[in-house]
Structures are given as C-alpha cells and as structure tokens.
N, C-alpha and C. Protein backbone atom coordinates (compact mmCIF):
# COMPACT_ATOMS: atom_id res chain seq x y z
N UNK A 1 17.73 0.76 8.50
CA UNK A 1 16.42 0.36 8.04
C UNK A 1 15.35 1.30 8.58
N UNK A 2 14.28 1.49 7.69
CA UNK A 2 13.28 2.57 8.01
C UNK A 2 11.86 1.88 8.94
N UNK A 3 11.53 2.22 9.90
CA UNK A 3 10.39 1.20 10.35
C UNK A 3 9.20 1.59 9.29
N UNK A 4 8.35 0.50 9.60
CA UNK A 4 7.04 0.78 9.10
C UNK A 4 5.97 1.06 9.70
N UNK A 5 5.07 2.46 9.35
CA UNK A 5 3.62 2.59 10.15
C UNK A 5 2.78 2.79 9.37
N UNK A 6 1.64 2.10 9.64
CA UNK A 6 0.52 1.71 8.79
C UNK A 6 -0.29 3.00 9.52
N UNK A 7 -1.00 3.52 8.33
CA UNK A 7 -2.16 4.44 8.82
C UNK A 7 -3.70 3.36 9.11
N UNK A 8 -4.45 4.25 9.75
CA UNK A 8 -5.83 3.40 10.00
C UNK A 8 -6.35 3.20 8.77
N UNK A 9 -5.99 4.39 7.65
CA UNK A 9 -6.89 4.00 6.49
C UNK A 9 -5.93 3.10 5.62
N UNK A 10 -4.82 2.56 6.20
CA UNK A 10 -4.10 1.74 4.88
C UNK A 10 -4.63 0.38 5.23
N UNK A 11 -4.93 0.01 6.62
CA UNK A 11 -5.17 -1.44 7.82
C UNK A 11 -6.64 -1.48 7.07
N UNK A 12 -7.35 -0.43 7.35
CA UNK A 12 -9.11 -0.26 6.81
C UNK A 12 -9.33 -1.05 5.61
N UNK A 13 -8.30 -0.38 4.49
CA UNK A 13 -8.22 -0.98 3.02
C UNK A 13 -8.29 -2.56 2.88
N UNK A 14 -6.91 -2.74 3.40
CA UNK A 14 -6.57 -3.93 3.08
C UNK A 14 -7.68 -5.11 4.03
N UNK A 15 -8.03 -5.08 5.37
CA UNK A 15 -9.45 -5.49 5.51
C UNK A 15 -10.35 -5.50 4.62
N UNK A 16 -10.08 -4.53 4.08
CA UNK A 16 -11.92 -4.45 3.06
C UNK A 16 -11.49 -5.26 1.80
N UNK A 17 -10.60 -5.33 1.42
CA UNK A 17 -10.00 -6.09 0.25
C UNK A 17 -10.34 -7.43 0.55
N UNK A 18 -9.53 -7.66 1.36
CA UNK A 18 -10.20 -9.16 1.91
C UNK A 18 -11.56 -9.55 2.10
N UNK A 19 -12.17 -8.62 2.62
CA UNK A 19 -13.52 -8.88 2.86
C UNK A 19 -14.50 -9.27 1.46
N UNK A 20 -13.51 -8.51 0.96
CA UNK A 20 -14.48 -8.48 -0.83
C UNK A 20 -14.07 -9.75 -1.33
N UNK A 21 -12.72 -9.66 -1.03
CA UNK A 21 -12.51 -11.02 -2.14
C UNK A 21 -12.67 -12.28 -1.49
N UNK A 22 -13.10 -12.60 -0.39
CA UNK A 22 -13.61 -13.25 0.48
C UNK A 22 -15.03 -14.24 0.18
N UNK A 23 -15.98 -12.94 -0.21
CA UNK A 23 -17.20 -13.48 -0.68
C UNK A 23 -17.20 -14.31 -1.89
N UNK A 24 -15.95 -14.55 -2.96
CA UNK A 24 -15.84 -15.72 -3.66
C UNK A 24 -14.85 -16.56 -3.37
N UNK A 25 -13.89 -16.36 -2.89
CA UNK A 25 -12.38 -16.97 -2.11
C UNK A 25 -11.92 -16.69 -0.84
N UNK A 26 -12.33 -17.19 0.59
CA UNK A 26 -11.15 -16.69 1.09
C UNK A 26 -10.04 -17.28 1.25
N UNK A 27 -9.42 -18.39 0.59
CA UNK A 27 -8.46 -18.65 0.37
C UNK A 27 -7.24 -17.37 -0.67
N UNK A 28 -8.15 -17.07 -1.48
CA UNK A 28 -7.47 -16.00 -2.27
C UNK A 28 -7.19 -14.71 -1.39
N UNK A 29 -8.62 -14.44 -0.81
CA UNK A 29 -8.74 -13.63 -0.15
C UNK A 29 -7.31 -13.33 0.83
N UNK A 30 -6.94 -14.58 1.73
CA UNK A 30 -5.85 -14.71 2.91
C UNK A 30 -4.55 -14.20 1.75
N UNK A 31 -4.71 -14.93 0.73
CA UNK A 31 -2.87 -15.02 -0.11
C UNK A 31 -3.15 -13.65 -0.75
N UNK A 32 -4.02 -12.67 -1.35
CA UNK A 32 -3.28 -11.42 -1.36
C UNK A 32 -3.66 -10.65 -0.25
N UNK A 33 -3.93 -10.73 0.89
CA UNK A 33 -3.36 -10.20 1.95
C UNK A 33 -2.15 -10.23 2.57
N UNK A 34 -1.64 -11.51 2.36
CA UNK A 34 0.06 -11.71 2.01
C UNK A 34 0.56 -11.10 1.60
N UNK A 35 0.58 -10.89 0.07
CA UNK A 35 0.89 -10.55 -1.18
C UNK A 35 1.14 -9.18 -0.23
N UNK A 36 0.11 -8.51 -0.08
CA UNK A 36 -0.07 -6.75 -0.23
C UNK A 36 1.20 -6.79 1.35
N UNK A 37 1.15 -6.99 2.14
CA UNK A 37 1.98 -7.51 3.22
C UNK A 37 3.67 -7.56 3.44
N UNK A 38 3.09 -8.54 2.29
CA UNK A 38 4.96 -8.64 1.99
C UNK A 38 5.66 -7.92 1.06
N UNK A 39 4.36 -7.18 0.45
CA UNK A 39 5.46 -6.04 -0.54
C UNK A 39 5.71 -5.14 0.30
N UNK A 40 5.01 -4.59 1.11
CA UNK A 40 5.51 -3.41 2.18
C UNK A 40 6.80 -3.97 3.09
N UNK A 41 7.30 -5.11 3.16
CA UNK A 41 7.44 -5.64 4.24
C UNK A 41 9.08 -5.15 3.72
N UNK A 42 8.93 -5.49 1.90
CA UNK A 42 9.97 -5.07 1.79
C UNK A 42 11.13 -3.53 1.65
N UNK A 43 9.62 -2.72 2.09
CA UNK A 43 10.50 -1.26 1.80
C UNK A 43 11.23 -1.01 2.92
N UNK A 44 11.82 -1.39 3.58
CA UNK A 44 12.52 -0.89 4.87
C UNK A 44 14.10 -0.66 4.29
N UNK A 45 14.26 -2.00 3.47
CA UNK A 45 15.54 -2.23 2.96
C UNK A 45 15.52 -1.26 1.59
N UNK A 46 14.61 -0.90 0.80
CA UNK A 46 14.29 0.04 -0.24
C UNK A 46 13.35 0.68 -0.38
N UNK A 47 13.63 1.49 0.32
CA UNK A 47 12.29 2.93 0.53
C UNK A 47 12.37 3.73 -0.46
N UNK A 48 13.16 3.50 -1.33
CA UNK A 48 13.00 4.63 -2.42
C UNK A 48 12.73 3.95 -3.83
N UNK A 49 12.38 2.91 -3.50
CA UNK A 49 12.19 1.80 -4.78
C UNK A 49 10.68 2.11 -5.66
N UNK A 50 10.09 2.53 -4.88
CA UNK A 50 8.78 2.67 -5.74
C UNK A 50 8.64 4.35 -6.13
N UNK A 51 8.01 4.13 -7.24
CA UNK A 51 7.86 5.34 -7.86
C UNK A 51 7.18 6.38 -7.56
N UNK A 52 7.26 7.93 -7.79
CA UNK A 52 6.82 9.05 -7.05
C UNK A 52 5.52 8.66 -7.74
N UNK A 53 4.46 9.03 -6.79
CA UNK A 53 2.74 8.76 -7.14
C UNK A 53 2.63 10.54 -8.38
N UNK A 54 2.62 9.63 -9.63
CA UNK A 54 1.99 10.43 -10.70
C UNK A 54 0.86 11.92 -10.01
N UNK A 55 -0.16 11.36 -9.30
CA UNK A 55 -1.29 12.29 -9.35
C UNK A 55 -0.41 13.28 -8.31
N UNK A 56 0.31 13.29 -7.25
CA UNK A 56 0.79 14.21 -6.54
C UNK A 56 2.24 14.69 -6.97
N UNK A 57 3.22 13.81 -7.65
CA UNK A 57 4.54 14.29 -7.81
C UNK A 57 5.38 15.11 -6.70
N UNK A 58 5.24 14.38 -5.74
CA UNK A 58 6.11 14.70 -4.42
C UNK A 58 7.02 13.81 -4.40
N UNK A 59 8.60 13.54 -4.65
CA UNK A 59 8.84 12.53 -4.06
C UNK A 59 9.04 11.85 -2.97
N UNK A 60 8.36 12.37 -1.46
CA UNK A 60 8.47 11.80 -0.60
C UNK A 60 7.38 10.43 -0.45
N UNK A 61 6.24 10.73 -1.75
CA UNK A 61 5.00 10.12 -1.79
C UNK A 61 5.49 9.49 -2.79
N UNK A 62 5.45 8.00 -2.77
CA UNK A 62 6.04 7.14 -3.43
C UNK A 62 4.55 5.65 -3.22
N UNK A 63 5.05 4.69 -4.25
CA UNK A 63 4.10 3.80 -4.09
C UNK A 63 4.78 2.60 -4.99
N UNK A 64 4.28 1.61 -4.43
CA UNK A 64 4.77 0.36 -4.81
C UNK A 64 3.37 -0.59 -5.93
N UNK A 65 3.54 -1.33 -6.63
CA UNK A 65 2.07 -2.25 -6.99
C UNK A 65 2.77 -3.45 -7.04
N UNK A 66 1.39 -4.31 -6.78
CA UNK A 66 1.20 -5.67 -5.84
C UNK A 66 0.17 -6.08 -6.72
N UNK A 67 -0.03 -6.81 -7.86
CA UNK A 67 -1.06 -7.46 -8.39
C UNK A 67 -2.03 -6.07 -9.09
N UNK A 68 -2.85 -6.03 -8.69
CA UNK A 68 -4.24 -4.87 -8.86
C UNK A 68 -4.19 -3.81 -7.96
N UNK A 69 -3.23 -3.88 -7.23
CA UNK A 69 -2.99 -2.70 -6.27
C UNK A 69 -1.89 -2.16 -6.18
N UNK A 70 -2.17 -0.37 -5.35
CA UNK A 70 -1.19 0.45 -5.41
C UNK A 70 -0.48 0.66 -4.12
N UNK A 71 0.10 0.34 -3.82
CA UNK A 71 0.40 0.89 -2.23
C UNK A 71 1.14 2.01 -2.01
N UNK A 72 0.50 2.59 -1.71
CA UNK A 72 0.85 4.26 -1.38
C UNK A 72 1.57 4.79 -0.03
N UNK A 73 3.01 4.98 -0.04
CA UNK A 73 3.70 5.79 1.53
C UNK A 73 4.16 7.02 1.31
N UNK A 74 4.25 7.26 2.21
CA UNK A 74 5.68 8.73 1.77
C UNK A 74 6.26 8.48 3.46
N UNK A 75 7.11 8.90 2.95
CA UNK A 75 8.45 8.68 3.71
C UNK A 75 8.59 10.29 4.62
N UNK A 76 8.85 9.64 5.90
CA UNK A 76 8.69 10.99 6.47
C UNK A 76 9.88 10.59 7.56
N UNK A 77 10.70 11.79 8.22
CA UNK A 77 11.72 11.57 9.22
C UNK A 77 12.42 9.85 9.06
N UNK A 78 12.50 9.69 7.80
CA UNK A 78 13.19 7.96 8.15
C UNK A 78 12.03 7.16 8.63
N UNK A 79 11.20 7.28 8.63
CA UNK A 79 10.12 6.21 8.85
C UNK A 79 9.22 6.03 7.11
N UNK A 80 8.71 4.65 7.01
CA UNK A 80 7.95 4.56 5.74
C UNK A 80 6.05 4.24 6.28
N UNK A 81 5.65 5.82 5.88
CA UNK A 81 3.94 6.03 6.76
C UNK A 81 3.15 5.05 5.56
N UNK A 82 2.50 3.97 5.62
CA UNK A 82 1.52 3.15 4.48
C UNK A 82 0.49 4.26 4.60
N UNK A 83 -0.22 5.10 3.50
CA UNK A 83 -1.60 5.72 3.35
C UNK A 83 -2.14 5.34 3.12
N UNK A 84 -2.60 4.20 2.07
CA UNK A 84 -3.68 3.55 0.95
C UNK A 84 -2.73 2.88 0.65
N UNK A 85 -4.04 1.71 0.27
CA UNK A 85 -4.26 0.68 -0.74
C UNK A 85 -4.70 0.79 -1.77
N UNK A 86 -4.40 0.87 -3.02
CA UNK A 86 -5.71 1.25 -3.86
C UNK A 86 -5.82 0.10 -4.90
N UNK A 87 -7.19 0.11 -5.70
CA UNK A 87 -6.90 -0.39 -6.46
C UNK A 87 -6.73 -0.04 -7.46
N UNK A 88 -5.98 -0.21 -8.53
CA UNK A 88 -5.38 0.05 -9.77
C UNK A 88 -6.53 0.88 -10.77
N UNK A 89 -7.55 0.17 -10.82
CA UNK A 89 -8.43 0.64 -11.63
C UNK A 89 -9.39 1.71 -11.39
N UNK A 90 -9.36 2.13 -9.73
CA UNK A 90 -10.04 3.35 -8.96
C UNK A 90 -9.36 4.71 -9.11
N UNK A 91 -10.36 5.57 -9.19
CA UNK A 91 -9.18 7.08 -9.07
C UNK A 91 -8.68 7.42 -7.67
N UNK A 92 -7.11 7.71 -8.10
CA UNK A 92 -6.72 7.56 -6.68
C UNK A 92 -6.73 9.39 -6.18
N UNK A 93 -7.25 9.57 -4.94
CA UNK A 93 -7.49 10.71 -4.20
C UNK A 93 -6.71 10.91 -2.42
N UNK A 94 -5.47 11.56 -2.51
CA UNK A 94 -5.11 11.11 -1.65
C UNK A 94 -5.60 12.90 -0.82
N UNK A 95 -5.77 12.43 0.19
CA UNK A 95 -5.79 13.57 1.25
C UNK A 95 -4.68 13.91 2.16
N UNK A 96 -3.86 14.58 2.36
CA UNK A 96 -2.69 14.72 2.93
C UNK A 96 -2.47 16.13 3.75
C-alpha cells in the first residue's frame, strides 16, 4: 500500500471548500469533506485508478472526481502526493 501526503495547498482547498459551503450548510459542508476524504482514502489500495490529468498528460499525475471536484496526485517513489482540489468547473493550473 502507498501512504498518503497531503500538500498544504490540497489541506488549504479542501478548508476553503468547506468554508464556502458552510455559509449555506454546514452540515453539507462536514459530508463533502467526507466525501473528498474518503475518495483519497481510497487510493492506497488503487493508485493507478484515476485518470492521467488531461491538461498535463503525465501519467504519474493522475486524479480522481468526487461530486464537483477533481482531486489531483501524482505518485512519486510509492507514495500518493494530494496537490489540489479543484473544482470541476474552474480552470485547472497546476504548478509543479
């Protein structure tokens, strides 16, 4: 199994997600923080399950979606690095 490490800007995201969806639900708010949570939770067992991210075509940069969001890793030495959160409908810009 591959561990998981969250970058500061993937932890940043998903805070701010909440925060937003907060100001009309935070009940919603808490359950897709779950949501986004437990889809990562599951790449350890399938790290190669999500698809190479279109805008870069690396396949070490891979990403999973969770509702309205993209979750963005690439896989480095056997570990799965989280970069972003995104949301679906934003242009995604990754810096690497």
């Amino acid at each position: 199994m591959s561990p998981i490490v969250w970058t500061r800007r993937a932890i940043e995201d998903v805070q701010s997600i909440q925060l937003f969806i907060a100001k009309d639900s935070p009940h919603y708010a808490q359950l897709v923080g779950q949501q986004l949570i437990a889809a990562v939770e599951r790449l350890p067992t399938f790290s190669q399950s999500g698809r190479v991210v279109p805008e870069v075509n690396n396949p070490a940069i891979r990403e999973v979606i969770q509702g309205s969001y993209r979750i963005v890793y690439r896989l480095i030495h056997g570990e799965i690095h989280i970069l972003t959160v995104h949301h679906t409908a934003r242009l995604l810009r990754l810096e690497l």
